[in-house]
N, C-alpha and C. Protein backbone atom coordinates (compact mmCIF):
# COMPACT_ATOMS: atom_id res chain seq x y z
N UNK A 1 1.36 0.55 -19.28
CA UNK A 1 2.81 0.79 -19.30
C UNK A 1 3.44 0.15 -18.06
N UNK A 2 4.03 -1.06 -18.52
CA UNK A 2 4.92 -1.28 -17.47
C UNK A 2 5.80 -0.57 -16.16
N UNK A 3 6.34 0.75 -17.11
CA UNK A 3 6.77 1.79 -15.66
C UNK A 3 5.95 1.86 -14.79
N UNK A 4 4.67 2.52 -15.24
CA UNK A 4 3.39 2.84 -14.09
C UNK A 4 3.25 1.97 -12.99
N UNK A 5 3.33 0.58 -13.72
CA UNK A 5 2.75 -0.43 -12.66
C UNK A 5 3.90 -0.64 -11.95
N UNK A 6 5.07 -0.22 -12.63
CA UNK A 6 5.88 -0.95 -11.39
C UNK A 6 6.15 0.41 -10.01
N UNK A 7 5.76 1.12 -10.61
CA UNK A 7 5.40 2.40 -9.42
C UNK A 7 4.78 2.19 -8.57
N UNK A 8 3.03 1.91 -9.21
CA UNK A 8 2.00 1.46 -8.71
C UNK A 8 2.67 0.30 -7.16
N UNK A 9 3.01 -0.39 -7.74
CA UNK A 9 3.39 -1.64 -7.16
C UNK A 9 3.83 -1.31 -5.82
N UNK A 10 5.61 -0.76 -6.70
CA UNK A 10 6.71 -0.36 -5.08
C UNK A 10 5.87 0.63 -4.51
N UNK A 11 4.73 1.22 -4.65
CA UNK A 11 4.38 2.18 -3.58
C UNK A 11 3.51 1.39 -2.51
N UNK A 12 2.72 0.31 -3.17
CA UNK A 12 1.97 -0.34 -2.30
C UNK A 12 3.36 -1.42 -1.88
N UNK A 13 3.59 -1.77 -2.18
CA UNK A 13 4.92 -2.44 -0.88
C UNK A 13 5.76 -1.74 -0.15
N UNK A 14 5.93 -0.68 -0.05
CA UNK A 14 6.46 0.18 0.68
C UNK A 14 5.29 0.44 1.82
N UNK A 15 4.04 0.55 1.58
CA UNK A 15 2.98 0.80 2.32
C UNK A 15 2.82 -0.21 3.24
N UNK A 16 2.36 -1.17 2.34
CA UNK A 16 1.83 -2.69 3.55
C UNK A 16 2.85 -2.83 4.39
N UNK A 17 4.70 -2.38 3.98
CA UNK A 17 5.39 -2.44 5.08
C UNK A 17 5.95 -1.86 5.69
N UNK A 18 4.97 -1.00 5.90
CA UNK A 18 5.66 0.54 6.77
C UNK A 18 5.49 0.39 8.15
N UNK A 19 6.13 -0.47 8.31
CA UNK A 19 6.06 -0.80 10.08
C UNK A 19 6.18 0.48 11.11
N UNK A 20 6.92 1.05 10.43
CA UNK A 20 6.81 2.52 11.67
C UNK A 20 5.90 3.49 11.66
N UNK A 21 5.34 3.75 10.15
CA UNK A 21 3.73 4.20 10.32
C UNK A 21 2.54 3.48 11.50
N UNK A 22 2.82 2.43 11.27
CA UNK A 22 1.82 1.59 12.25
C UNK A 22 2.13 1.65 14.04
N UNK A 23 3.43 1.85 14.01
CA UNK A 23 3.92 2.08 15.73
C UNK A 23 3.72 3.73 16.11
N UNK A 24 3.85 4.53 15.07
CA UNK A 24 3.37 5.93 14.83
C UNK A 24 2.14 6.19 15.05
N UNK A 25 1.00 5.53 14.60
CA UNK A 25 0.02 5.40 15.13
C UNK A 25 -0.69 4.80 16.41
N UNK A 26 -0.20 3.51 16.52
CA UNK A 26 0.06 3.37 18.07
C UNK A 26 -0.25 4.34 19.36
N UNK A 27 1.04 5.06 18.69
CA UNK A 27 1.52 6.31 20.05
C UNK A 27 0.53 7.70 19.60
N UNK A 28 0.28 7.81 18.58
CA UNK A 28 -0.89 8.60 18.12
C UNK A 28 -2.52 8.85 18.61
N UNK A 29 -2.46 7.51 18.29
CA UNK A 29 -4.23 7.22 18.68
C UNK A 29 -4.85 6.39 20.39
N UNK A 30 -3.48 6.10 20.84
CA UNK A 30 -3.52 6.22 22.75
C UNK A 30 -4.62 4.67 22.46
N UNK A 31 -4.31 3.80 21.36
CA UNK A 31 -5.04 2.47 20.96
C UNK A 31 -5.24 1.68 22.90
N UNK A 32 -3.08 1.51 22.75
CA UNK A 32 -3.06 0.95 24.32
C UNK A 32 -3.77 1.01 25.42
N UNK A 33 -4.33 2.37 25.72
CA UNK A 33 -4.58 2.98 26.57
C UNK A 33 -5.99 2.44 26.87
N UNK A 34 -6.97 2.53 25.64
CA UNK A 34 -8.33 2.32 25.27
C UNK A 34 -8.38 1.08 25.66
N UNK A 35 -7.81 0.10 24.84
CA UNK A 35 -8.00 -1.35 25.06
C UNK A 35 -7.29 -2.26 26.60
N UNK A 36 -6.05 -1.39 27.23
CA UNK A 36 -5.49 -2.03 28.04
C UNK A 36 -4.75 -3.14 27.71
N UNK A 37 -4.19 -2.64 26.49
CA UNK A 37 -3.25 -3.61 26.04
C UNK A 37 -1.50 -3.16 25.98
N UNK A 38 -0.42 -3.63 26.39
CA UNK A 38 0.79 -2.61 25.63
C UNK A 38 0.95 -2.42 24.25
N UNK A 39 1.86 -1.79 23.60
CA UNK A 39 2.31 -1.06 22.83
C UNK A 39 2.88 -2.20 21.98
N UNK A 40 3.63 -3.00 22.91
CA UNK A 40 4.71 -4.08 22.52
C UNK A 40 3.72 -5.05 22.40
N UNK A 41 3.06 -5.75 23.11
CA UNK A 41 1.95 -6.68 23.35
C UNK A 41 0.97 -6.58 21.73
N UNK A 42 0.70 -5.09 21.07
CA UNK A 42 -0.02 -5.18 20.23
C UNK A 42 1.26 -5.53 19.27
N UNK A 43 2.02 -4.43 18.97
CA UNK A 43 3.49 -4.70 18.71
C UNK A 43 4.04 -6.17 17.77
N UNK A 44 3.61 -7.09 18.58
CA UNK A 44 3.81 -8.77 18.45
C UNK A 44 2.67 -9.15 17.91
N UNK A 45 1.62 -8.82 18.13
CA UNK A 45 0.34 -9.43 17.36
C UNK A 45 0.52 -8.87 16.16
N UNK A 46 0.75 -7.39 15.99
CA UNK A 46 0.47 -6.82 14.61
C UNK A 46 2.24 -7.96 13.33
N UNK A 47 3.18 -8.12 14.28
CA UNK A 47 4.28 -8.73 13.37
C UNK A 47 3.94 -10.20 12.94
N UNK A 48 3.23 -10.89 13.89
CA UNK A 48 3.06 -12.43 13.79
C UNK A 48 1.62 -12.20 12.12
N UNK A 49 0.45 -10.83 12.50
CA UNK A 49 -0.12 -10.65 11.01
C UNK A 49 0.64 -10.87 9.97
N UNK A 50 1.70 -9.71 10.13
CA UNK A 50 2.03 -8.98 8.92
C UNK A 50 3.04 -10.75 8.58
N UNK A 51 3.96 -11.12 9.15
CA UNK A 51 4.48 -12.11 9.15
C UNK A 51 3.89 -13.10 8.10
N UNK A 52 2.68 -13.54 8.56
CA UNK A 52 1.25 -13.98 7.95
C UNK A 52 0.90 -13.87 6.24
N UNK A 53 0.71 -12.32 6.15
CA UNK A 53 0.47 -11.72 5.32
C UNK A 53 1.76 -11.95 3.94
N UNK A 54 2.79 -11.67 4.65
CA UNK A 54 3.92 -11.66 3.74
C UNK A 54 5.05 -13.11 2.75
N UNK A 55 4.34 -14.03 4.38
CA UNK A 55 5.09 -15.58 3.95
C UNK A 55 4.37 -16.51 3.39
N UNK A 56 4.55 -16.71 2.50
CA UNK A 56 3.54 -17.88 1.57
C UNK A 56 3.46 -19.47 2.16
N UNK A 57 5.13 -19.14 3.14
CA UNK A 57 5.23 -21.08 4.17
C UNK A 57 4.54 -20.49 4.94
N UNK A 58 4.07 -19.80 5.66
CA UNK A 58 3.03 -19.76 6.82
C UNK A 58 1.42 -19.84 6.16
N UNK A 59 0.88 -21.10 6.71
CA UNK A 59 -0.25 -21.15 6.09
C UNK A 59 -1.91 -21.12 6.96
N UNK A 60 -1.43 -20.76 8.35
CA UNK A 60 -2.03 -20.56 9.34
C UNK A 60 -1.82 -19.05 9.85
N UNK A 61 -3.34 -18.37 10.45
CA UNK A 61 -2.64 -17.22 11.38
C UNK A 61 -3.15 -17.41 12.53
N UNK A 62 -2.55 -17.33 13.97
CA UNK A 62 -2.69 -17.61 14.81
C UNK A 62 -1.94 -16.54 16.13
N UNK A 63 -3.03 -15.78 15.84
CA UNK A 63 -2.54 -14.35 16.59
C UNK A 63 -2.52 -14.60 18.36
N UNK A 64 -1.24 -14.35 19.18
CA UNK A 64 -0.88 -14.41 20.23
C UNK A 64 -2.09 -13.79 21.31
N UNK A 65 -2.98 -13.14 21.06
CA UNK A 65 -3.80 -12.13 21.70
C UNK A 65 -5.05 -11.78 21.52
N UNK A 66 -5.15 -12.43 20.49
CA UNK A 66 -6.86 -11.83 19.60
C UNK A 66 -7.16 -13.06 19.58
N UNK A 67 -8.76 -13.18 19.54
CA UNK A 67 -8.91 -14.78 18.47
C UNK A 67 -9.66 -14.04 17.39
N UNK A 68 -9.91 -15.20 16.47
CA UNK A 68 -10.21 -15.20 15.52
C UNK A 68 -11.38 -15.75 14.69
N UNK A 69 -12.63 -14.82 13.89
CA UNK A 69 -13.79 -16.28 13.45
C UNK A 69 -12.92 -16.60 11.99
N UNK A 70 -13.75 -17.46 11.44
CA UNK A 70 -13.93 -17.92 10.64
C UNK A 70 -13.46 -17.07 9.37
N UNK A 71 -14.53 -16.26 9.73
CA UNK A 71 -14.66 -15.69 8.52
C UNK A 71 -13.54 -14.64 8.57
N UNK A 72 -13.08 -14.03 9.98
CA UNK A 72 -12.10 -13.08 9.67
C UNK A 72 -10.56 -13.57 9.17
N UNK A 73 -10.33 -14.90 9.04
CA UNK A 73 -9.68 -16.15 9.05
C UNK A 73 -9.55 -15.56 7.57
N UNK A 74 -10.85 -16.11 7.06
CA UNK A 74 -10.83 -15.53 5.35
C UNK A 74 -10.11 -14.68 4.80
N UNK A 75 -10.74 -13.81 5.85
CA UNK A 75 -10.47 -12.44 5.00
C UNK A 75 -8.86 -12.52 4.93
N UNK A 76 -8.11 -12.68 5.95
CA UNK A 76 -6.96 -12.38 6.10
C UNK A 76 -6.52 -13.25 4.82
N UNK A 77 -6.82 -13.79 4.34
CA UNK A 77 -6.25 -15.43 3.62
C UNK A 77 -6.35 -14.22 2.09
N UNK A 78 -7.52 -14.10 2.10
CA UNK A 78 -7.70 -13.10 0.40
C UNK A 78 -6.72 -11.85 0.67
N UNK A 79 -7.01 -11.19 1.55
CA UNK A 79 -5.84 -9.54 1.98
C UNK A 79 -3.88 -10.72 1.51
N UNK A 80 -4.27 -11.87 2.03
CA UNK A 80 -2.28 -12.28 1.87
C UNK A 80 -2.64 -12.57 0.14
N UNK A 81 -3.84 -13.45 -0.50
CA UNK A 81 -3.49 -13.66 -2.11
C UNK A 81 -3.59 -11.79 -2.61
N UNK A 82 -4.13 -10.88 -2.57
CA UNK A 82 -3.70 -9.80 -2.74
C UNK A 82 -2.43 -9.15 -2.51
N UNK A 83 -1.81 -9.51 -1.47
CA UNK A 83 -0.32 -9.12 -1.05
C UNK A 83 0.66 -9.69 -2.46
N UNK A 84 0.17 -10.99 -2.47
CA UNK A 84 1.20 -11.93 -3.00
C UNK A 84 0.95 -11.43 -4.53
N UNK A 85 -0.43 -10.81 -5.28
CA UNK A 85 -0.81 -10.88 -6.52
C UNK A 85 -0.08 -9.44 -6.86
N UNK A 86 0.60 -8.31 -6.03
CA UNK A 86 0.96 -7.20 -5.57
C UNK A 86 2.27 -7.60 -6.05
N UNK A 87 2.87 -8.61 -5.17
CA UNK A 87 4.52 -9.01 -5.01
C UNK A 87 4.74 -9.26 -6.68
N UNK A 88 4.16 -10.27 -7.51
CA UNK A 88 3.92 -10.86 -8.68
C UNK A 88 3.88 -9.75 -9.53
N UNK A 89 2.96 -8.91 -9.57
CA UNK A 89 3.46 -7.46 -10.54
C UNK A 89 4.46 -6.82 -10.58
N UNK A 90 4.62 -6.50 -9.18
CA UNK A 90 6.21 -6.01 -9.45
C UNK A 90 7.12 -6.53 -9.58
N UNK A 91 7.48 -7.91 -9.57
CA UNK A 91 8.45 -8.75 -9.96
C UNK A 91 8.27 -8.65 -11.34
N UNK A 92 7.01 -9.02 -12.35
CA UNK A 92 7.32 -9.48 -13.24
C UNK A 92 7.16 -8.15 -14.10
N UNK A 93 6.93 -6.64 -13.81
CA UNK A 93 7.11 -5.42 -14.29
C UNK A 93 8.55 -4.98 -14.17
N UNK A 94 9.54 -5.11 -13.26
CA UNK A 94 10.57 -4.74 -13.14
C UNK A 94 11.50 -4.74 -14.36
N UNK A 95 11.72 -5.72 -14.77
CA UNK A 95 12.94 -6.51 -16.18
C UNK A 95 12.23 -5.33 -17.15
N UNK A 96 11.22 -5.41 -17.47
CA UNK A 96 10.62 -4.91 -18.95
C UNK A 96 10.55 -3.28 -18.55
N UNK A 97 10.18 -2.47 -17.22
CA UNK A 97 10.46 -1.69 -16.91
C UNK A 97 12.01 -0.94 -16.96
N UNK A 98 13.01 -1.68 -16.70
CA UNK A 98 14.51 -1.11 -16.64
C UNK A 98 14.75 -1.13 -18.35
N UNK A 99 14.17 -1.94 -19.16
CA UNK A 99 14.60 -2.23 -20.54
C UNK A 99 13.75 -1.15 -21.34
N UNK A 100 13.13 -0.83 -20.78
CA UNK A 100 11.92 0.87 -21.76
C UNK A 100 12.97 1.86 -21.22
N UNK A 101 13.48 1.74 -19.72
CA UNK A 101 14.17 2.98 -19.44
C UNK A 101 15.62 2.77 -19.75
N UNK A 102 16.25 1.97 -19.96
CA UNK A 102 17.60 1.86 -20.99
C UNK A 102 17.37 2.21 -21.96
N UNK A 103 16.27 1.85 -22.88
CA UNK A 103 16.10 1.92 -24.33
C UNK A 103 15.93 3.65 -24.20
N UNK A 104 15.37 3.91 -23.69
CA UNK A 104 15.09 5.63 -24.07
C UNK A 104 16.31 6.51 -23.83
N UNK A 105 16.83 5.79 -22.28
CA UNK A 105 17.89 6.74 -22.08
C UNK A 105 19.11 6.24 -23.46
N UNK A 106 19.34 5.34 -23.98
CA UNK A 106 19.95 5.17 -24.90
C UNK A 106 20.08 5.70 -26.22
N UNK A 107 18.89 5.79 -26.23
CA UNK A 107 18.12 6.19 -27.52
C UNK A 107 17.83 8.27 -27.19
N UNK A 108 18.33 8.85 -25.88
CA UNK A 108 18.37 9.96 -25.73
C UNK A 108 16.71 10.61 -26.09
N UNK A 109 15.81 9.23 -25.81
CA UNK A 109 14.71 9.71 -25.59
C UNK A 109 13.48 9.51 -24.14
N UNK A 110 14.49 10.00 -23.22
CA UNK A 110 13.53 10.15 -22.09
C UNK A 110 12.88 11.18 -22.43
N UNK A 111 13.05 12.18 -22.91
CA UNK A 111 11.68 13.38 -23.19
C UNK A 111 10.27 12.92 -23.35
N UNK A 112 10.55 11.80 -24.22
CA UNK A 112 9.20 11.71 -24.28
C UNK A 112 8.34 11.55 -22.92
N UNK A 113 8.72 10.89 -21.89
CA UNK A 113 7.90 11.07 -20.70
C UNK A 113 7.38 11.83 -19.71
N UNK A 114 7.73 13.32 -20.33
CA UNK A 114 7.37 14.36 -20.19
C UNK A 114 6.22 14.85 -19.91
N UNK A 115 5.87 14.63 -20.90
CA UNK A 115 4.37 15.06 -21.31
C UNK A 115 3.20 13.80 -20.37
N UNK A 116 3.37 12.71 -20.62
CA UNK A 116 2.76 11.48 -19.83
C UNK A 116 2.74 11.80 -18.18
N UNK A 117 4.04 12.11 -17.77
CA UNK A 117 3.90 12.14 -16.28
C UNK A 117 3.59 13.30 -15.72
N UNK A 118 3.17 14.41 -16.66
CA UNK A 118 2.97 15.81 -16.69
C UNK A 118 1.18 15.30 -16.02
N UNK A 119 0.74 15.09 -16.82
CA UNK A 119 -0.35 14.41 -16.76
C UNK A 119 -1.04 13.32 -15.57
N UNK A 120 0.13 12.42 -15.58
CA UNK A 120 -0.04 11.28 -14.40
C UNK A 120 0.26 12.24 -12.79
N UNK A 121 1.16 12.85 -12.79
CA UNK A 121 1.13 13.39 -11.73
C UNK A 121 0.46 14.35 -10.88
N UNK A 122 -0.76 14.33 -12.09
CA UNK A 122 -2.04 15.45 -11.18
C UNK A 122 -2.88 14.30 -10.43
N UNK A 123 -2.94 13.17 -11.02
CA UNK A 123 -4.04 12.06 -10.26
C UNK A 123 -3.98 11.83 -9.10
N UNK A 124 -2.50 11.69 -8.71
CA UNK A 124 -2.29 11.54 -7.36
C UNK A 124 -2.88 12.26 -5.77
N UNK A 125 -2.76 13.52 -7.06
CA UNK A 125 -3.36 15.04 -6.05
C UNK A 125 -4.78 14.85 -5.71
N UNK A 126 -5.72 14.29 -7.03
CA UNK A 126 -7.03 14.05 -6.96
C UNK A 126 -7.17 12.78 -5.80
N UNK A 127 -6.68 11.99 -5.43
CA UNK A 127 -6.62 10.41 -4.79
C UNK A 127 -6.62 11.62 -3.11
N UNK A 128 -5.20 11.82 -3.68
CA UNK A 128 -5.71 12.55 -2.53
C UNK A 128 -6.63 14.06 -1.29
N UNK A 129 -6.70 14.20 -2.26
CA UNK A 129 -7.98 15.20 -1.97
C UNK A 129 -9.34 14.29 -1.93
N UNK A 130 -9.62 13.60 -2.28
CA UNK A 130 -10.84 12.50 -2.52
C UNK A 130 -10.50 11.78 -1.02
N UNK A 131 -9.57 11.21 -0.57
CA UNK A 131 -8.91 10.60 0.69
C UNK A 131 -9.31 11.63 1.95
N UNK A 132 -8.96 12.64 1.83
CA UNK A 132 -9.14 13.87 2.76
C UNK A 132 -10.99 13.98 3.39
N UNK A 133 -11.88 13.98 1.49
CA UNK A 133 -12.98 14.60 2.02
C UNK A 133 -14.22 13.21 2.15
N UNK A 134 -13.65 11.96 1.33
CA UNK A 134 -14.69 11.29 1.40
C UNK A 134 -13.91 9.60 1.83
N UNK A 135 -13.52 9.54 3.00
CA UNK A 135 -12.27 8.35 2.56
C UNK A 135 -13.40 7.27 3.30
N UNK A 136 -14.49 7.41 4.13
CA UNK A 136 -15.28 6.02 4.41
C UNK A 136 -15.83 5.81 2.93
N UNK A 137 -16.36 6.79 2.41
CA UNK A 137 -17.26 5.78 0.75
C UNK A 137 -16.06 5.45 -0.11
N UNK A 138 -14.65 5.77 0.01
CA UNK A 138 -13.79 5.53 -0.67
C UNK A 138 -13.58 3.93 -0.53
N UNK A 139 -13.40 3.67 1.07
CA UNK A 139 -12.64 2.91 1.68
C UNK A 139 -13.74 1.38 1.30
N UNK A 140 -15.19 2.05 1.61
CA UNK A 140 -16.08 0.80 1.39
C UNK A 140 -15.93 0.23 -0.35
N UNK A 141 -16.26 1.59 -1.05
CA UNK A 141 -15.93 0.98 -2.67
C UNK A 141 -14.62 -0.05 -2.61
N UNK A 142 -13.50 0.73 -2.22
CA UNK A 142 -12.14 -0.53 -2.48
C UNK A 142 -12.54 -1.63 -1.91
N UNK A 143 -13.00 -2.26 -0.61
CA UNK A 143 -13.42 -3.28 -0.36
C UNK A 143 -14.44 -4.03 -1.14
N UNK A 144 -15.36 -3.40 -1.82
CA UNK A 144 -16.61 -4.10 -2.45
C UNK A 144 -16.11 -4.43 -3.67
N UNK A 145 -14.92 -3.44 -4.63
CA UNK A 145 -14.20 -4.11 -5.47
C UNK A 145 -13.43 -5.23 -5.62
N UNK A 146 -12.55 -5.43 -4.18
CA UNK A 146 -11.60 -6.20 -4.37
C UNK A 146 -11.86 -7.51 -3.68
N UNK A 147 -13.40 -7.65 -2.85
CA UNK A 147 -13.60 -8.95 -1.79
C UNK A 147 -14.89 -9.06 -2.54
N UNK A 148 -15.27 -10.25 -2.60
CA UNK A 148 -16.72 -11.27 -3.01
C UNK A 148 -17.39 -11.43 -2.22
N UNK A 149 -17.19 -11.12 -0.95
CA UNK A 149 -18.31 -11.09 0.37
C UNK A 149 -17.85 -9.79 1.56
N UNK A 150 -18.66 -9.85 2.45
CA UNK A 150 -18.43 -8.76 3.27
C UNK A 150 -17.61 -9.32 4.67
N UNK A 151 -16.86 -9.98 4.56
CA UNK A 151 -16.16 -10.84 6.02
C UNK A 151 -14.95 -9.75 6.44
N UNK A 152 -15.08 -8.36 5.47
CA UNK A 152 -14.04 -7.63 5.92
C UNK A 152 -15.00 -6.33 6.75
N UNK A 153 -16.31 -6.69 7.02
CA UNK A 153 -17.24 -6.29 7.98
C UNK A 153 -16.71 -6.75 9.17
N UNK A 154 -15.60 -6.69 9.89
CA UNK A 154 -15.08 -7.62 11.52
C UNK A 154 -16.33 -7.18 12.46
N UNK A 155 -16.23 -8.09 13.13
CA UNK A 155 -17.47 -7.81 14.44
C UNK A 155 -16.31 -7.86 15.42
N UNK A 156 -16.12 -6.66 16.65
CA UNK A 156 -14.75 -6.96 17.51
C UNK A 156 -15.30 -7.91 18.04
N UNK A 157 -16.27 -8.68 18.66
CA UNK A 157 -16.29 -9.26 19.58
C UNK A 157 -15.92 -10.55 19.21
N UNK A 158 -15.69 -10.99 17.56
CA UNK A 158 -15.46 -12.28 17.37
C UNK A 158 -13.52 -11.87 16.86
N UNK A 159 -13.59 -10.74 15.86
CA UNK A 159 -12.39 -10.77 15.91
C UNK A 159 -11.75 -9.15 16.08
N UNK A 160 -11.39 -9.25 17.29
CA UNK A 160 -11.19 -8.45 18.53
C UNK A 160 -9.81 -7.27 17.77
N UNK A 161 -8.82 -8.01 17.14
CA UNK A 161 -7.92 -7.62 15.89
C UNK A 161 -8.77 -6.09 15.71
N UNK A 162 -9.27 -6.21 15.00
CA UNK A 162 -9.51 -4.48 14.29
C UNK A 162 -9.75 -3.91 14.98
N UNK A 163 -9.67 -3.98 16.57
CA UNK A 163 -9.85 -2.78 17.53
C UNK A 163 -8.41 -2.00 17.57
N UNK A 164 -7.69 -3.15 17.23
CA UNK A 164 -5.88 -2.32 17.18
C UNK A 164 -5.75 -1.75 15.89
N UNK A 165 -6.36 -1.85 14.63
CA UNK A 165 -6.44 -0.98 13.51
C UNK A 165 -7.44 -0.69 13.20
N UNK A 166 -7.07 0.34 13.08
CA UNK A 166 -8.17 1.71 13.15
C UNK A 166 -8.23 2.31 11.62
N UNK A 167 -9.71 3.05 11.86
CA UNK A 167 -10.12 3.58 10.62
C UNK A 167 -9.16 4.64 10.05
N UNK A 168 -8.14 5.21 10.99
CA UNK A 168 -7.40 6.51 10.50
C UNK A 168 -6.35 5.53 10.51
N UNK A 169 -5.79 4.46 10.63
CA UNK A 169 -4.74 3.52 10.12
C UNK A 169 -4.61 3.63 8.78
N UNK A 170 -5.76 3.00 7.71
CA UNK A 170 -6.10 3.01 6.73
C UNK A 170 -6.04 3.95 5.66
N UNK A 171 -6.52 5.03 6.50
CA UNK A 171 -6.05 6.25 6.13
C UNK A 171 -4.93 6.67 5.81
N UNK A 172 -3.99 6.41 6.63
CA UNK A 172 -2.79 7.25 6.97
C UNK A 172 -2.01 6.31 5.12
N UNK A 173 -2.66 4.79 5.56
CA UNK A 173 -1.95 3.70 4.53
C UNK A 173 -2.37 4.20 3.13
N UNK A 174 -3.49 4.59 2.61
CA UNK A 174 -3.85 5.23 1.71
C UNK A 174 -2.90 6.29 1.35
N UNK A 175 -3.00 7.23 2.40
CA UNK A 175 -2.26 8.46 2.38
C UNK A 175 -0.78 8.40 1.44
N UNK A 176 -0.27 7.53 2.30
CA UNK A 176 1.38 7.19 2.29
C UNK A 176 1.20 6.70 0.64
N UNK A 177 0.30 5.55 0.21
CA UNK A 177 1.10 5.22 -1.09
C UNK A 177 0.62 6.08 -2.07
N UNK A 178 -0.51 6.90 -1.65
CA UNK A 178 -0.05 8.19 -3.01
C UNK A 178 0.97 9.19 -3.22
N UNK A 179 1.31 8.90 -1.88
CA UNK A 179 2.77 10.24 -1.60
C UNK A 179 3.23 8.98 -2.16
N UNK A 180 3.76 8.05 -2.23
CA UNK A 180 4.95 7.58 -3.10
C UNK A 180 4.36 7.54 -4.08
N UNK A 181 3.58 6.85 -4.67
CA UNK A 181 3.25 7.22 -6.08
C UNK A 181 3.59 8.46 -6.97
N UNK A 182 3.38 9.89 -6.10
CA UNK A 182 3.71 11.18 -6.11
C UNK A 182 5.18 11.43 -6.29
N UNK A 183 5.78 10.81 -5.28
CA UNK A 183 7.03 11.23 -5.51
C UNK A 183 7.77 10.53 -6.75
N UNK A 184 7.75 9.18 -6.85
CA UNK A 184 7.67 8.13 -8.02
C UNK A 184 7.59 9.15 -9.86
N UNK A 185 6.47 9.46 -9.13
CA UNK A 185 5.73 10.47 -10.64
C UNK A 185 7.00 11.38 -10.91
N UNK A 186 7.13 12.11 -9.97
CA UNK A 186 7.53 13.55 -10.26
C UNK A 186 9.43 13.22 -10.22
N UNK A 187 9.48 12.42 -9.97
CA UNK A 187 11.19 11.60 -9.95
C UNK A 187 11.41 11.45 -11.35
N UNK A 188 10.81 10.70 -12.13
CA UNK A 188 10.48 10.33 -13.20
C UNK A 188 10.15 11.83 -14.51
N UNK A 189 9.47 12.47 -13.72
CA UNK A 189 9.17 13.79 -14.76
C UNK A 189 10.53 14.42 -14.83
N UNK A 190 11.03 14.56 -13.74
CA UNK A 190 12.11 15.64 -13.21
C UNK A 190 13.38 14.66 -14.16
N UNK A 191 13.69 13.44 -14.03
CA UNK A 191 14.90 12.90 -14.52
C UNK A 191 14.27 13.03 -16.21
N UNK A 192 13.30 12.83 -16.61
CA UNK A 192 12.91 13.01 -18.13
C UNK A 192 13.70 14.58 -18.67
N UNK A 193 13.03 15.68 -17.38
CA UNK A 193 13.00 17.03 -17.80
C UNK A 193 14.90 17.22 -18.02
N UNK A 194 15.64 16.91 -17.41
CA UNK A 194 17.11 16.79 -16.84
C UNK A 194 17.78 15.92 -18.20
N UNK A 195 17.47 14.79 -18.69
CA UNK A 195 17.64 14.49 -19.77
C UNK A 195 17.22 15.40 -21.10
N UNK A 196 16.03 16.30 -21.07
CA UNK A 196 16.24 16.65 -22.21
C UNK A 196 17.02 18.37 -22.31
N UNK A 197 17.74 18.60 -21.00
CA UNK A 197 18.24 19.40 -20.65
C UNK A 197 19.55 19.61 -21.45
N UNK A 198 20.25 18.26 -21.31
CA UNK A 198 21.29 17.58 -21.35
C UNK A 198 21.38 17.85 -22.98
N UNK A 199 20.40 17.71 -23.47
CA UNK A 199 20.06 17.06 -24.65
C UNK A 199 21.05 18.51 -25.83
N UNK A 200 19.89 19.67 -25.29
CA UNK A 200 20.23 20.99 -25.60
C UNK A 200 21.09 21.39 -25.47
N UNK A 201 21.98 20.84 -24.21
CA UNK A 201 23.11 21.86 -23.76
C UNK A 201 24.12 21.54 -25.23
């Protein structure tokens, strides 16, 4: 169902760019402090990534502060065609998404999604309770699914980068797009339930 995914989607783009989760953590996890780096100093490395990550004309990354091997080079290169294969769903879910939800609300049948998101909106709860008690075997499965080699194994000493993101980073990023997903869900149940409110009155 097109809706889903385009949920799916805006929750993971809302995530990858939650820049203030990431400065939140920052000041959280005392990163600066550990490494002897500033706040701002990481600050600029983490924007020139994400920068990276997000622009399809930037075809180099060339972080102000870290270096970089080879292979972590890679990785970053597959993490941006994932970004971009992310951007591409929800672009091309959107149109066909607004046209199911015209058609129903037109047709005075949002009810039906009632029952569907009644349903969809317990998964979220499971993601996250699963996140809570087991999120390293979680975290390794998503990687072994979505990469063909292990170059998202960083060694700091070659690429020094993942000492500024951290394992409870990931976390927190996990965290966040099931709460939107969650809220997404239950937005969706609640405007269904409100339509067939309407319906009765």
């Amino acid at each position: 169902m097109s809706l889903v995914l385009t949920i799916v989607t805006v929750s993971i783009t809302v995530t990858i760019n939650a820049y203030p989760l990431y400065v939140w953590e920052l000041k959280q996890s005392g990163i600066s402090e550990t490494y002897q780096l500033s706040i701002q100093n990481i600050l600029t490395n983490y924007k020139v990534l994400m920068n990276y990550l997000n622009n399809p004309w930037i075809k180099q990354l060339h972080l102000p502060d870290f270096s970089s091997s080879k292979e972590g080079l890679q990785h970053f290169k597959e993490v941006k065609q994932l970004f971009f294969l992310n951007y591409f769903l929800l672009i091309v879910t959107i149109y066909p998404t607004y046209r199911f939800i015209r058609g129903l609300m037109s047709e005075s049948q949002m009810w039906r999604l009632i029952r569907p998101f009644q349903y969809l909106s317990l998964f979220p709860f499971l993601g996250f309770f699963g996140m809570i008690v087991g999120f390293d075997q979680i975290f390794v499965g998503f990687h072994k699914l979505l990469f063909r080699n292990d170059y998202w194994l960083f060694n700091p000493y070659t690429d020094p980068i993942i000492e500024v993101l951290p394992a409870s980073y990931f976390l927190h990023c996990f965290l966040l797009a099931i709460i939107c997903i969650e809220l997404l869900f239950l937005i969706t149940l609640w405007l269904s339930k409100k339509s067939l409110t309407k319906e009765t009155e």
